[in-house]
Protein backbone atom coordinates (compact mmCIF):
# COMPACT_ATOMS: atom_id res chain seq x y z
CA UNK A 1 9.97 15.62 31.23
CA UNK A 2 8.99 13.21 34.35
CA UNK A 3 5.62 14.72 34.21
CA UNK A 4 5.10 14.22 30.33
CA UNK A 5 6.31 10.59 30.73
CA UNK A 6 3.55 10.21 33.53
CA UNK A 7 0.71 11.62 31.52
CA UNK A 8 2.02 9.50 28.43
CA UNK A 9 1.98 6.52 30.87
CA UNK A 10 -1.38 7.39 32.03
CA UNK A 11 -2.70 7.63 28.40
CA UNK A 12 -1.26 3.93 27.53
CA UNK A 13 -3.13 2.56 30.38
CA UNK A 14 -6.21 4.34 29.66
CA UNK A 15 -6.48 3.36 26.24
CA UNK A 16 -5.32 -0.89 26.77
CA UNK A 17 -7.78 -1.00 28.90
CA UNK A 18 -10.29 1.03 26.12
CA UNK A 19 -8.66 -2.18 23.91
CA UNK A 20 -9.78 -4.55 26.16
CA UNK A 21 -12.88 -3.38 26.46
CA UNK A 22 -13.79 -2.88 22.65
CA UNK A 23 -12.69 -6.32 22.00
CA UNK A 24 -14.95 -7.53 24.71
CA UNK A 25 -17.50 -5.87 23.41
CA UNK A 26 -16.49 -7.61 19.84
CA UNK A 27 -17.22 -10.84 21.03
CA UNK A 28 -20.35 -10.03 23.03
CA UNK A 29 -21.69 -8.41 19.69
CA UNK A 30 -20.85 -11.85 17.64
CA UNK A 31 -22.45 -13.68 20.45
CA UNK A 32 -25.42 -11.75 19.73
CA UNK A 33 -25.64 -11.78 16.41
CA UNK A 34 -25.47 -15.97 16.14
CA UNK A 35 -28.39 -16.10 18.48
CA UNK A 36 -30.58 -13.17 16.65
CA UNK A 37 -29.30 -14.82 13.17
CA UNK A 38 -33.13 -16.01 12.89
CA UNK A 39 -34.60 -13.23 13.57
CA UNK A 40 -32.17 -10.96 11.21
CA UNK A 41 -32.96 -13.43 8.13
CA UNK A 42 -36.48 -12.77 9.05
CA UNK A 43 -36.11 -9.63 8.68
CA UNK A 44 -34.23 -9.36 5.82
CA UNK A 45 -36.45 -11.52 3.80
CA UNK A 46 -38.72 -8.03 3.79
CA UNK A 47 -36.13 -6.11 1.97
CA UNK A 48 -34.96 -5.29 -1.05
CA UNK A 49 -30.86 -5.24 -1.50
CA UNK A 50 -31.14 -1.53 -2.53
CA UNK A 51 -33.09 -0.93 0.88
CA UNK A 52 -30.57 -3.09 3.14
CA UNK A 53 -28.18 -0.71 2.27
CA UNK A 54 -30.33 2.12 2.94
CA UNK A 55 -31.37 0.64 6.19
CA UNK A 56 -35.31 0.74 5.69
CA UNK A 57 -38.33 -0.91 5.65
CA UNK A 58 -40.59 -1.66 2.80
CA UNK A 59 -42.69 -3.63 5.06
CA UNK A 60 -42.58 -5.66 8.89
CA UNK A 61 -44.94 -7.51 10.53
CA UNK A 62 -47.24 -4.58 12.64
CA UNK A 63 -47.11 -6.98 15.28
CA UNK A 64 -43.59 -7.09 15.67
CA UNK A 65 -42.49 -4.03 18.40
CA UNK A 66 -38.26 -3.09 17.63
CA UNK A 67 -36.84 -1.73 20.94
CA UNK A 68 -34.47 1.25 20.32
CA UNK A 69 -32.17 1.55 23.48
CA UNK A 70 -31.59 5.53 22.71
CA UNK A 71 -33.77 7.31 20.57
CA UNK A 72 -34.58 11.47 21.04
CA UNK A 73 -38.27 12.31 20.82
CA UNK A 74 -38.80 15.91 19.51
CA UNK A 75 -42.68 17.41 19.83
CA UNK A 76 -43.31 20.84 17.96
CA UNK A 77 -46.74 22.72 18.85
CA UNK A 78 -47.47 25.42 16.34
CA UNK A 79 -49.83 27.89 18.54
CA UNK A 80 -51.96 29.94 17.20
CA UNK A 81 -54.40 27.55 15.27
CA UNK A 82 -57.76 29.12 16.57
CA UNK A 83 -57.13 32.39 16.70
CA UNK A 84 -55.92 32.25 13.18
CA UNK A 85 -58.89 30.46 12.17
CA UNK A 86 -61.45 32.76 13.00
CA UNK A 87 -59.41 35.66 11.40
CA UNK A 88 -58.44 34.21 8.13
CA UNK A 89 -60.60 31.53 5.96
CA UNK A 90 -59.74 28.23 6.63
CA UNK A 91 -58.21 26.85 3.18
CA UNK A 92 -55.40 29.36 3.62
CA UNK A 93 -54.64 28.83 7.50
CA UNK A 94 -54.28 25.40 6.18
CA UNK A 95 -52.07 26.09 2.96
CA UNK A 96 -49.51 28.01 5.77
CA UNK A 97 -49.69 25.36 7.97
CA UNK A 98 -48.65 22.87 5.52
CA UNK A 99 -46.38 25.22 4.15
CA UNK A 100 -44.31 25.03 7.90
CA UNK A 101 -44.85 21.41 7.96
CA UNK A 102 -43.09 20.89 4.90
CA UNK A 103 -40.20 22.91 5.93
CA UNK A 104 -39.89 20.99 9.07
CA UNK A 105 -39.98 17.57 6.72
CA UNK A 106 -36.84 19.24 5.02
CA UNK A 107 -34.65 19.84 8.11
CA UNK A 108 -36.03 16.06 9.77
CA UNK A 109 -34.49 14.82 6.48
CA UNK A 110 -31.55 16.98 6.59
CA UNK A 111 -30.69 15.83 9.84
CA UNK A 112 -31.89 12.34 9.10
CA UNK A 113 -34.73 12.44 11.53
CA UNK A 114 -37.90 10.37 11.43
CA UNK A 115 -40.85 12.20 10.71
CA UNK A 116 -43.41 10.33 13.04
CA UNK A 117 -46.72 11.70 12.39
CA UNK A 118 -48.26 15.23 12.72
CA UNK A 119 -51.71 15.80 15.01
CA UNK A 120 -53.58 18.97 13.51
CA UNK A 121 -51.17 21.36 15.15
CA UNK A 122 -48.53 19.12 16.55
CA UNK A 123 -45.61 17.82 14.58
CA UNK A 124 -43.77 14.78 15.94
CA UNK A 125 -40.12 13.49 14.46
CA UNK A 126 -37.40 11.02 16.18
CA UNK A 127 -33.93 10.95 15.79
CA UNK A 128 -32.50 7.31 16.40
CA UNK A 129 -34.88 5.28 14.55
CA UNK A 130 -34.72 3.65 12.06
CA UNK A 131 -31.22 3.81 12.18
CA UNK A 132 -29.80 3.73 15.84
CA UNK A 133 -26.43 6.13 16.26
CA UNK A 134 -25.17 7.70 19.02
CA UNK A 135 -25.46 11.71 17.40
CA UNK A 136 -29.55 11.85 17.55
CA UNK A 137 -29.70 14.01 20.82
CA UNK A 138 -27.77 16.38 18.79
CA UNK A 139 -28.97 15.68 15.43
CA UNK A 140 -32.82 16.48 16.93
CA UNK A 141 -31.69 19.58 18.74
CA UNK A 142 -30.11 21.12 15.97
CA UNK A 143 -32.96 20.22 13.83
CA UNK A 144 -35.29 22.06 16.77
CA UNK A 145 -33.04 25.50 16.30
CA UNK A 146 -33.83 25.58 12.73
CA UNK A 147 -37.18 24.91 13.57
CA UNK A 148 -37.98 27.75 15.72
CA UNK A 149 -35.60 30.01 13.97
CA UNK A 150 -38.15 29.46 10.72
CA UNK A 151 -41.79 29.87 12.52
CA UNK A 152 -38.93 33.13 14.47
CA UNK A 153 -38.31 34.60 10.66
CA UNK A 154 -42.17 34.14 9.45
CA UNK A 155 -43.24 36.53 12.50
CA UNK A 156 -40.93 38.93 11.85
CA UNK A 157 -41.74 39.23 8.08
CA UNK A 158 -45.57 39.10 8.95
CA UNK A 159 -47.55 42.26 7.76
CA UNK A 160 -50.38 42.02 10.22
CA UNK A 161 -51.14 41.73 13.67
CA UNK A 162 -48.48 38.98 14.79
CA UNK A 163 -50.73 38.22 17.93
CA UNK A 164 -52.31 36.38 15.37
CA UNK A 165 -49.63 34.63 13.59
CA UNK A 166 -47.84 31.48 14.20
CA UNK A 167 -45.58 30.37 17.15
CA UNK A 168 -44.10 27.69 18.20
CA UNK A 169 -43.42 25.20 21.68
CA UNK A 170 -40.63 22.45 21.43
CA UNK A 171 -40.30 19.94 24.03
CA UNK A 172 -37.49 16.96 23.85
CA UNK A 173 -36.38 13.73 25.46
CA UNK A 174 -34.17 11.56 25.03
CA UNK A 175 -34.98 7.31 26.12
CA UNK A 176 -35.68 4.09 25.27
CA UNK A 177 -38.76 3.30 22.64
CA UNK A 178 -40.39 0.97 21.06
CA UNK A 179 -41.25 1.10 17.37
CA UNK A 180 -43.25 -0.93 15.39
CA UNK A 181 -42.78 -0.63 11.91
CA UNK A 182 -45.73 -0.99 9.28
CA UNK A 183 -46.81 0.26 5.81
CA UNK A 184 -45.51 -1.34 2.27
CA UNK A 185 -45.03 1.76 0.01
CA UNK A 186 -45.23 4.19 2.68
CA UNK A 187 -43.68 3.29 5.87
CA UNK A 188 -45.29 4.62 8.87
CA UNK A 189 -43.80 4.23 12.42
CA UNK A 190 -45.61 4.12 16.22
CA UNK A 191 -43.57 4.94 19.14
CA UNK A 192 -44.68 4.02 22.54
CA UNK A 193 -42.85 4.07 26.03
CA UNK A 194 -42.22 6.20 28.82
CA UNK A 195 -39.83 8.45 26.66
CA UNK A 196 -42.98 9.46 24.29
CA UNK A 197 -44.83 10.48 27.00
CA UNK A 198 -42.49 12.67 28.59
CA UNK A 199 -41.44 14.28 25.85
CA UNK A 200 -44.82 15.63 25.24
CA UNK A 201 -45.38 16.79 28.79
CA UNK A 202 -41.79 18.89 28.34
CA UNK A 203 -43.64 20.36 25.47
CA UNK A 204 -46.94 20.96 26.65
CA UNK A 205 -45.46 22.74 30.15
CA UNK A 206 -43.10 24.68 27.83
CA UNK A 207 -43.60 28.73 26.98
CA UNK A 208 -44.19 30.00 23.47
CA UNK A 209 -41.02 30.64 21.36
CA UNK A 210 -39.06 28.66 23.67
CA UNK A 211 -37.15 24.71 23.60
CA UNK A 212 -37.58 22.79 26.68
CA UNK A 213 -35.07 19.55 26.90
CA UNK A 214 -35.12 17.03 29.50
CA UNK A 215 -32.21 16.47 31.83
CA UNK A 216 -31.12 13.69 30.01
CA UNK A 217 -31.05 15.38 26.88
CA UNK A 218 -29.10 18.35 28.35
CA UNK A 219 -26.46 15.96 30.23
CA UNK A 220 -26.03 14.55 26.50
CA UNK A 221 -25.58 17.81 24.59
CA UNK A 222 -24.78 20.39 27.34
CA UNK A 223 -20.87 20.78 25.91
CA UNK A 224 -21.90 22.38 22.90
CA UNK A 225 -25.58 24.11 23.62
CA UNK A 226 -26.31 27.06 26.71
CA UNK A 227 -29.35 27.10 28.35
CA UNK A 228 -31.29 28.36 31.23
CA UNK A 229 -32.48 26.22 33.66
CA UNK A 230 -36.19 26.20 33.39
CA UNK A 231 -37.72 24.07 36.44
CA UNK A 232 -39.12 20.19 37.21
CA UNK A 233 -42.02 18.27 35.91
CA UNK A 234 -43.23 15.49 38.33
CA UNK A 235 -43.11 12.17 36.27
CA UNK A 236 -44.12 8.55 37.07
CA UNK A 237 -42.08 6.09 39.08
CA UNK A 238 -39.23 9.06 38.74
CA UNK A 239 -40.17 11.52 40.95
CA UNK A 240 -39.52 15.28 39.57
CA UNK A 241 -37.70 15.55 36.26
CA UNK A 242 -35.47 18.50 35.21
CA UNK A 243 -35.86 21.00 32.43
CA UNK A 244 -34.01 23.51 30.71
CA UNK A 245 -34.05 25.84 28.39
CA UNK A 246 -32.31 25.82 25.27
CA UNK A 247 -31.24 29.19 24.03
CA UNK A 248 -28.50 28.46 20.92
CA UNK A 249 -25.11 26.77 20.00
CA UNK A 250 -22.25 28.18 22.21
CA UNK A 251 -20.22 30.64 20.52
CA UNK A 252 -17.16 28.77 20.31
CA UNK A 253 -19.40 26.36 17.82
CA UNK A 254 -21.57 28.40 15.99
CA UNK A 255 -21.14 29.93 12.89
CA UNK A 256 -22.11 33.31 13.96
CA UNK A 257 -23.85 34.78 16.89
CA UNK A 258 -27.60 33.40 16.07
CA UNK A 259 -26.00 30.46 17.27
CA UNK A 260 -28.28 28.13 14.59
CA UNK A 261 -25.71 26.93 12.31
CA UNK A 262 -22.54 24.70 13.78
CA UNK A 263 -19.33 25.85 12.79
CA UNK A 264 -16.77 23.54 11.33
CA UNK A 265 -15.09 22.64 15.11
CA UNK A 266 -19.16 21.68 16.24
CA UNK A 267 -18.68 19.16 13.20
CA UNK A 268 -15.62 17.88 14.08
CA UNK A 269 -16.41 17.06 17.39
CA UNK A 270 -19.99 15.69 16.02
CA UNK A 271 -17.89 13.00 14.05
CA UNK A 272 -15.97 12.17 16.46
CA UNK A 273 -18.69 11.21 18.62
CA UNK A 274 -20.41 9.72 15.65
CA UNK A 275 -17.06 7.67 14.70
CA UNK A 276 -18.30 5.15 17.17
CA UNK A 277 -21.52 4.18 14.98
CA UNK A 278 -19.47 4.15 12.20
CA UNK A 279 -16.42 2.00 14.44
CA UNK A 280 -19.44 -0.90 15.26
CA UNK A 281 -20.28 -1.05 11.40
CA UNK A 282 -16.82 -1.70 9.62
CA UNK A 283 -15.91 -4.04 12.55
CA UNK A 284 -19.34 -5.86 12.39
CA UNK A 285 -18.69 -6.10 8.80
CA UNK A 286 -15.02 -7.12 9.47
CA UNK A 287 -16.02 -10.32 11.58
CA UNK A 288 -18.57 -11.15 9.07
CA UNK A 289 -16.83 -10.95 5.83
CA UNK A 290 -13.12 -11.43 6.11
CA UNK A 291 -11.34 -14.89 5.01
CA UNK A 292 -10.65 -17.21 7.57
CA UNK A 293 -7.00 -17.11 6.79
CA UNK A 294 -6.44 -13.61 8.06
CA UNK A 295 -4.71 -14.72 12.16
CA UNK A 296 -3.08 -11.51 11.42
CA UNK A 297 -5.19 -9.38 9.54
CA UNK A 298 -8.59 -9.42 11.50
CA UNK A 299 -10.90 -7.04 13.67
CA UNK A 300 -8.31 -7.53 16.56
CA UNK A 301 -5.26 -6.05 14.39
CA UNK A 302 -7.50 -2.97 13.31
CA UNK A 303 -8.28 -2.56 17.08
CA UNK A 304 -5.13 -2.43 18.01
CA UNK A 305 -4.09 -0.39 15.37
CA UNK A 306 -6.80 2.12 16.37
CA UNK A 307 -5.91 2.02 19.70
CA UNK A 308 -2.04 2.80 18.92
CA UNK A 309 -2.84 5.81 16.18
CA UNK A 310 -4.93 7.22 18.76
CA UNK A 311 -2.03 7.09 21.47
CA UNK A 312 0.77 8.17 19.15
CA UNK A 313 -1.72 10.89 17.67
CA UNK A 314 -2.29 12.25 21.27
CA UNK A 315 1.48 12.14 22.37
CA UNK A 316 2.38 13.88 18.74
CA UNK A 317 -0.01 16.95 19.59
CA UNK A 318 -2.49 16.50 16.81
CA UNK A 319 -5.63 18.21 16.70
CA UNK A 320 -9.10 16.97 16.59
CA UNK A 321 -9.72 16.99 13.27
CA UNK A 322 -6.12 15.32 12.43
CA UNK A 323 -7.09 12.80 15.19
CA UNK A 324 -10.45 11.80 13.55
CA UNK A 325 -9.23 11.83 10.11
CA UNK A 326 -6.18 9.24 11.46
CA UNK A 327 -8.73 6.86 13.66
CA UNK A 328 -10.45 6.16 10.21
CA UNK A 329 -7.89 5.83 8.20
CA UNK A 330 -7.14 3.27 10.95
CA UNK A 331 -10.42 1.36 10.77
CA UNK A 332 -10.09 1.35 6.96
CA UNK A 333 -6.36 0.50 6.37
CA UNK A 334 -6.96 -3.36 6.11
CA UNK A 335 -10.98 -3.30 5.17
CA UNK A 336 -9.78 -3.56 1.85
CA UNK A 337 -9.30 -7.25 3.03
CA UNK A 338 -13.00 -8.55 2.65
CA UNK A 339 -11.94 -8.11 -1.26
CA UNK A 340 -8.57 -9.44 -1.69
CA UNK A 341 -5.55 -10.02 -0.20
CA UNK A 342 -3.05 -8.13 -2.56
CA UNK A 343 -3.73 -4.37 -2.99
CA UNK A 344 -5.72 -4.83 -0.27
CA UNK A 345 -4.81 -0.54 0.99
CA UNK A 346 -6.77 0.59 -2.69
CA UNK A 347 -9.64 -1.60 -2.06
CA UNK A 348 -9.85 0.25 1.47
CA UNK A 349 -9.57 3.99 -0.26
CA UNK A 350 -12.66 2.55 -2.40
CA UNK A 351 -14.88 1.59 0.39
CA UNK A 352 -13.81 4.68 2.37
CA UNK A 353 -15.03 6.74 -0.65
CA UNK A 354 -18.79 4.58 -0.78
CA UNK A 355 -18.89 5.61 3.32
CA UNK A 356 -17.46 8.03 4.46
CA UNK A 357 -19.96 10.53 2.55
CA UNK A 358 -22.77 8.92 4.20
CA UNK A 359 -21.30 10.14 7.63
CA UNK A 360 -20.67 14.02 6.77
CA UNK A 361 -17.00 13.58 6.03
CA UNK A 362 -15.77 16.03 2.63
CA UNK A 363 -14.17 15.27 -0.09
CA UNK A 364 -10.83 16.97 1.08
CA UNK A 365 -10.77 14.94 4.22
CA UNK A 366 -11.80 11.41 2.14
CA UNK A 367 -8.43 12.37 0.15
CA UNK A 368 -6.41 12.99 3.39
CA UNK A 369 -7.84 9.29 4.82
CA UNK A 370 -6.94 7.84 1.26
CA UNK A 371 -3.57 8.70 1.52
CA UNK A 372 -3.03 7.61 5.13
CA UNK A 373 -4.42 4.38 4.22
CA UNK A 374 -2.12 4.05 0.98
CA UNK A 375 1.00 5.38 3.14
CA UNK A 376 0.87 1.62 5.23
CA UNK A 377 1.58 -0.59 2.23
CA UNK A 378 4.62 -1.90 2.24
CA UNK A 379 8.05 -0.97 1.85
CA UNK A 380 6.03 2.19 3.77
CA UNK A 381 7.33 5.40 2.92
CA UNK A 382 5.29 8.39 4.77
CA UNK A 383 5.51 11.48 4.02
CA UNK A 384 3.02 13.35 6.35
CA UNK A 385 2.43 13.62 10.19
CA UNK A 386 -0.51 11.32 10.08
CA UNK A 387 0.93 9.10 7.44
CA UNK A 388 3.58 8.51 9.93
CA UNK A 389 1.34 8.00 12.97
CA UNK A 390 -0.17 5.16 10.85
CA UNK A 391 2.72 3.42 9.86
CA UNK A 392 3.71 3.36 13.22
CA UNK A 393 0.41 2.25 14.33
CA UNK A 394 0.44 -0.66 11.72
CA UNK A 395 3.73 -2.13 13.05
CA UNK A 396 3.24 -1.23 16.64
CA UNK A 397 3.74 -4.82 17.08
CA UNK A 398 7.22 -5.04 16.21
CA UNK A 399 8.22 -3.90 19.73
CA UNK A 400 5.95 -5.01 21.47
CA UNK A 401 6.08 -8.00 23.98
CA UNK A 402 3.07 -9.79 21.83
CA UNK A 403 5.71 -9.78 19.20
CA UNK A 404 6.51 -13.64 18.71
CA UNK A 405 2.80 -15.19 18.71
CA UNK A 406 1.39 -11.72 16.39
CA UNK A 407 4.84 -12.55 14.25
CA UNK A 408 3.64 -16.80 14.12
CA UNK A 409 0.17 -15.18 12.98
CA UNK A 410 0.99 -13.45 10.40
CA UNK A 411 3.25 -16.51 9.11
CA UNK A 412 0.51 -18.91 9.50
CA UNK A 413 -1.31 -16.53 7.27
CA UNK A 414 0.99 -16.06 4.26
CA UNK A 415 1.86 -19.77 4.66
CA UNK A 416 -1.74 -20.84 3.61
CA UNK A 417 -1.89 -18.47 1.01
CA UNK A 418 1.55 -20.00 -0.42
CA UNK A 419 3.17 -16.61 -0.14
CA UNK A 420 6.04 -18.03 2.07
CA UNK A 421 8.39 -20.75 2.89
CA UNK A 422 9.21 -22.48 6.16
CA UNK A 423 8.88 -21.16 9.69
CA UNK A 424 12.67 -20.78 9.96
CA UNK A 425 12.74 -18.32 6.27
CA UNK A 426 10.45 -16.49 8.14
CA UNK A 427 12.20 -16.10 10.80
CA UNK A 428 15.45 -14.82 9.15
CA UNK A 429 13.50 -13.18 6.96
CA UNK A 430 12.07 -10.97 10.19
CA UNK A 431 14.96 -10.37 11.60
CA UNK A 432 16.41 -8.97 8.61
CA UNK A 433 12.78 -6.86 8.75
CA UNK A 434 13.04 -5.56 11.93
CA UNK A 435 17.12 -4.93 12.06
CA UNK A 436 16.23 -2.20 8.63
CA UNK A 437 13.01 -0.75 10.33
CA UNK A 438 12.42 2.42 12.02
CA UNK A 439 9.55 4.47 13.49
CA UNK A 440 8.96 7.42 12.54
CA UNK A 441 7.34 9.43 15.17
CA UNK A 442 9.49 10.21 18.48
CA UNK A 443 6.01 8.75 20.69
CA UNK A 444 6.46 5.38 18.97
CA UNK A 445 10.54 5.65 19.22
CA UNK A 446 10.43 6.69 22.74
CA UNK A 447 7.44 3.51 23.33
CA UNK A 448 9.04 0.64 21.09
CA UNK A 449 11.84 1.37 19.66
CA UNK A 450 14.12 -0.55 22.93
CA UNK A 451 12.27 -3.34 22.54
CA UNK A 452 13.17 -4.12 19.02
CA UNK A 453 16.29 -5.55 19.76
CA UNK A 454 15.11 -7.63 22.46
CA UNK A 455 13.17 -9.18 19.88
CA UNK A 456 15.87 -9.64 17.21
CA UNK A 457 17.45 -11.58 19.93
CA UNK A 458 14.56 -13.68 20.79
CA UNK A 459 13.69 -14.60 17.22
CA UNK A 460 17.54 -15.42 16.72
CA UNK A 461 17.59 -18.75 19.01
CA UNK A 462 14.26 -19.85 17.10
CA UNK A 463 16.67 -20.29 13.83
CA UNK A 464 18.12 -23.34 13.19
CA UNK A 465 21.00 -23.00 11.25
């Protein structure tokens, strides 16, 4: 029991200080995005509403270079281009090639990759741009297994003499770029940097049939992928650079033993991961669009309640799907807010259901999120594990030491909107709140539950009889 306290202790400290952090990083971001305000509505005035949403360019100055922090370069070389030529006539070498090429356009845009360019036999795509996340290492690697496994499958169903057929060389990296962005109906993008170049090199000191990956690709994807390690390329003002070999998805993740396709615990765990893009957008969103009324309801309330689900959630046992399906129910309980105030849990299911597809979640798992979402309106009444977690989540407050100045929030916020009378209603009307309440999970008991009287008590010599 001591030693389950500790770990629970442990996990409360780990994730305040995650709290602190993230809102840190909350204000840092709005800090940022006053100064590049003139820049943005530069920017913007290029684009149509329909591509805001989508995220892309019609058109951008070509002089203008866009730095992308993290961005995974992938180069493909299909060998085999002159032997092929002098054995078959050239219209059809160049029908097959194509043919590959516009397979590989299929999985880029499956994986939402950016084709780059393609240079006679070398095909060049980019995960990261023009839409940073944090998934493109994996995103382009995946997209690389498919890619070999295709030019793989046309060998083995090749007739003739497959020393003259197809094969292919992958190399990736994974780095900072810069992109500039140019083209009005068709939107072409240049790359440049150090991360360009040495992605090539990986590829063009790579063996037929084979994926080379940097190190800093592999130190970004290693959990889920086995390799061999494959040796060092020497590389400019960083000394020798590792490589490795990527053979398939781990067993544990794949589908079955080709090790191409992820399973559905490889997606899980991909969410996860990519819940952080998807965190920075409903937040940034948050900050921009709610009323100024909300002391209560605002991007520090969803933090916190994000910070609690994930604490109760780990002290409950859930899994990792259960925990990612309860962390976004958490960041869209109260984005229902930036429409209106009353029903503000529907509005949330709504703009989970215009998201959440966009970021590989299913329709069975939208449904779950909707009804952890609707389970925190008021009088709550859960009826599941998560829908629990989140109800304890959303009045984590109530026993917490916070609770007087979060409790004077939330009053200054109803008071403005007329929905209450004085301070000292309130105040009765909280205790009379807190005295009927109870959490439901035995983490949020065992955390909060003690205090709740302690707070009763508090609130009592506020009243003024």
């Amino acid at each position: 029991m001591e030693n389950q306290d500790n770990e629970l202790l442990f996990r409360i400290a780990k994730l305040v200080s995650e709290n602190k952090e993230l809102s840190k990083q909350v204000k840092e971001y709005s800090a940022k995005n006053e100064e590049l305000s003139h820049l943005n509505e530069k920017l913007m005035s290029y684009l149509t509403p329909d591509q805001i949403e989508k995220g892309l360019l019609e058109e951008c100055p070509s002089s203008k270079a866009l730095k992308f922090r993290m961005t995974t370069i992938l180069f493909a070389d299909i060998q085999g281009f002159k032997d092929i030529s002098e054995s078959s006539d050239s219209q059809s070498m160049f029908d097959e090639l194509d043919s590959i090429y516009f397979h590989f356009d299929q999985i880029t845009e499956k994986y939402k990759i950016q084709k780059i360019k393609t240079i006679g036999d070398t095909y060049m795509c980019a995960g990261g741009v023009p839409i940073k996340n944090s998934t493109n290492p994996l995103d382009v690697v995946l997209a690389a297994l498919e890619m070999q496994h295709y030019v793989e499958k046309l060998r083995e169903n090749y007739g003739g003499d497959k020393s003259n057929f197809w094969q292919i060389k992958i190399g990736i990296h994974t780095g900072p770029v810069f992109a500039t962005i140019s083209g009005k109906k068709k939107i072409s993008y240049e790359l440049k940097g150090e991360t360009v170049n040495i992605a090539s090199r990986i590829q063009s000191t790579g063996e037929l049939g084979k994926i080379n990956v940097s190190v800093m690709t592999y130190e970004l994807i290693k959990e889920y992928f086995t390799f061999e390690y494959y040796g060092k390329i020497p590389v400019k003002y960083q000394g020798d650079m590792e490589m490795y070999n990527l053979k398939r998805i781990k067993l544990a993740y794949s589908v079955d033993r080709t090790g191409i396709e992820p399973n559905d615990i490889f997606m899980t765990k991909y969410c996860l991961r990519q819940f952080t893009d998807l965190q920075e957008v409903i937040l940034d969103r948050l900050e921009k669009e709610l009323p100024v009324y909300l002391y209560y309801h605002n991007v520090k309330h969803t933090i916190d309640v994000l910070t609690q689900a994930e604490l109760i959630g780990l002290g409950e046992g859930v899994t990792d799907e259960e925990l990612l399906l309860l962390k976004t129910a958490g960041l869209f309980h109260d984005f229902g807010h930036i429409i209106g105030y009353d029903n503000h849990e529907y509005f949330g299911t709504q703009l989970a259901w215009e998201y959440l597809p966009k970021y590989g979640y299913n329709k069975q798992q939208i449904e779950t999120i909707c009804e952890v979402i609707m389970a925190t309106k008021l009088p709550p009444k859960p009826e599941t594990l998560l829908q629990n977690i989140i109800c304890d989540s959303d009045l984590d407050y109530l026993g917490r030491t916070d609770f007087i100045p979060v409790s004077n929030n939330l009053y200054r916020e109803l008071k403005e909107q007329n929905k209450i009378g004085s301070l000292n209603d309130w105040n009765k009307l909280q205790i009379k709140f807190i005295s009927s309440h109870q959490y439901f999970t035995k983490t949020a008991n065992s955390l909060r539950e003690v205090n709740k009287q302690k707070q009763i008590d508090r609130i009592k010599l506020l009243i003024v009889e």
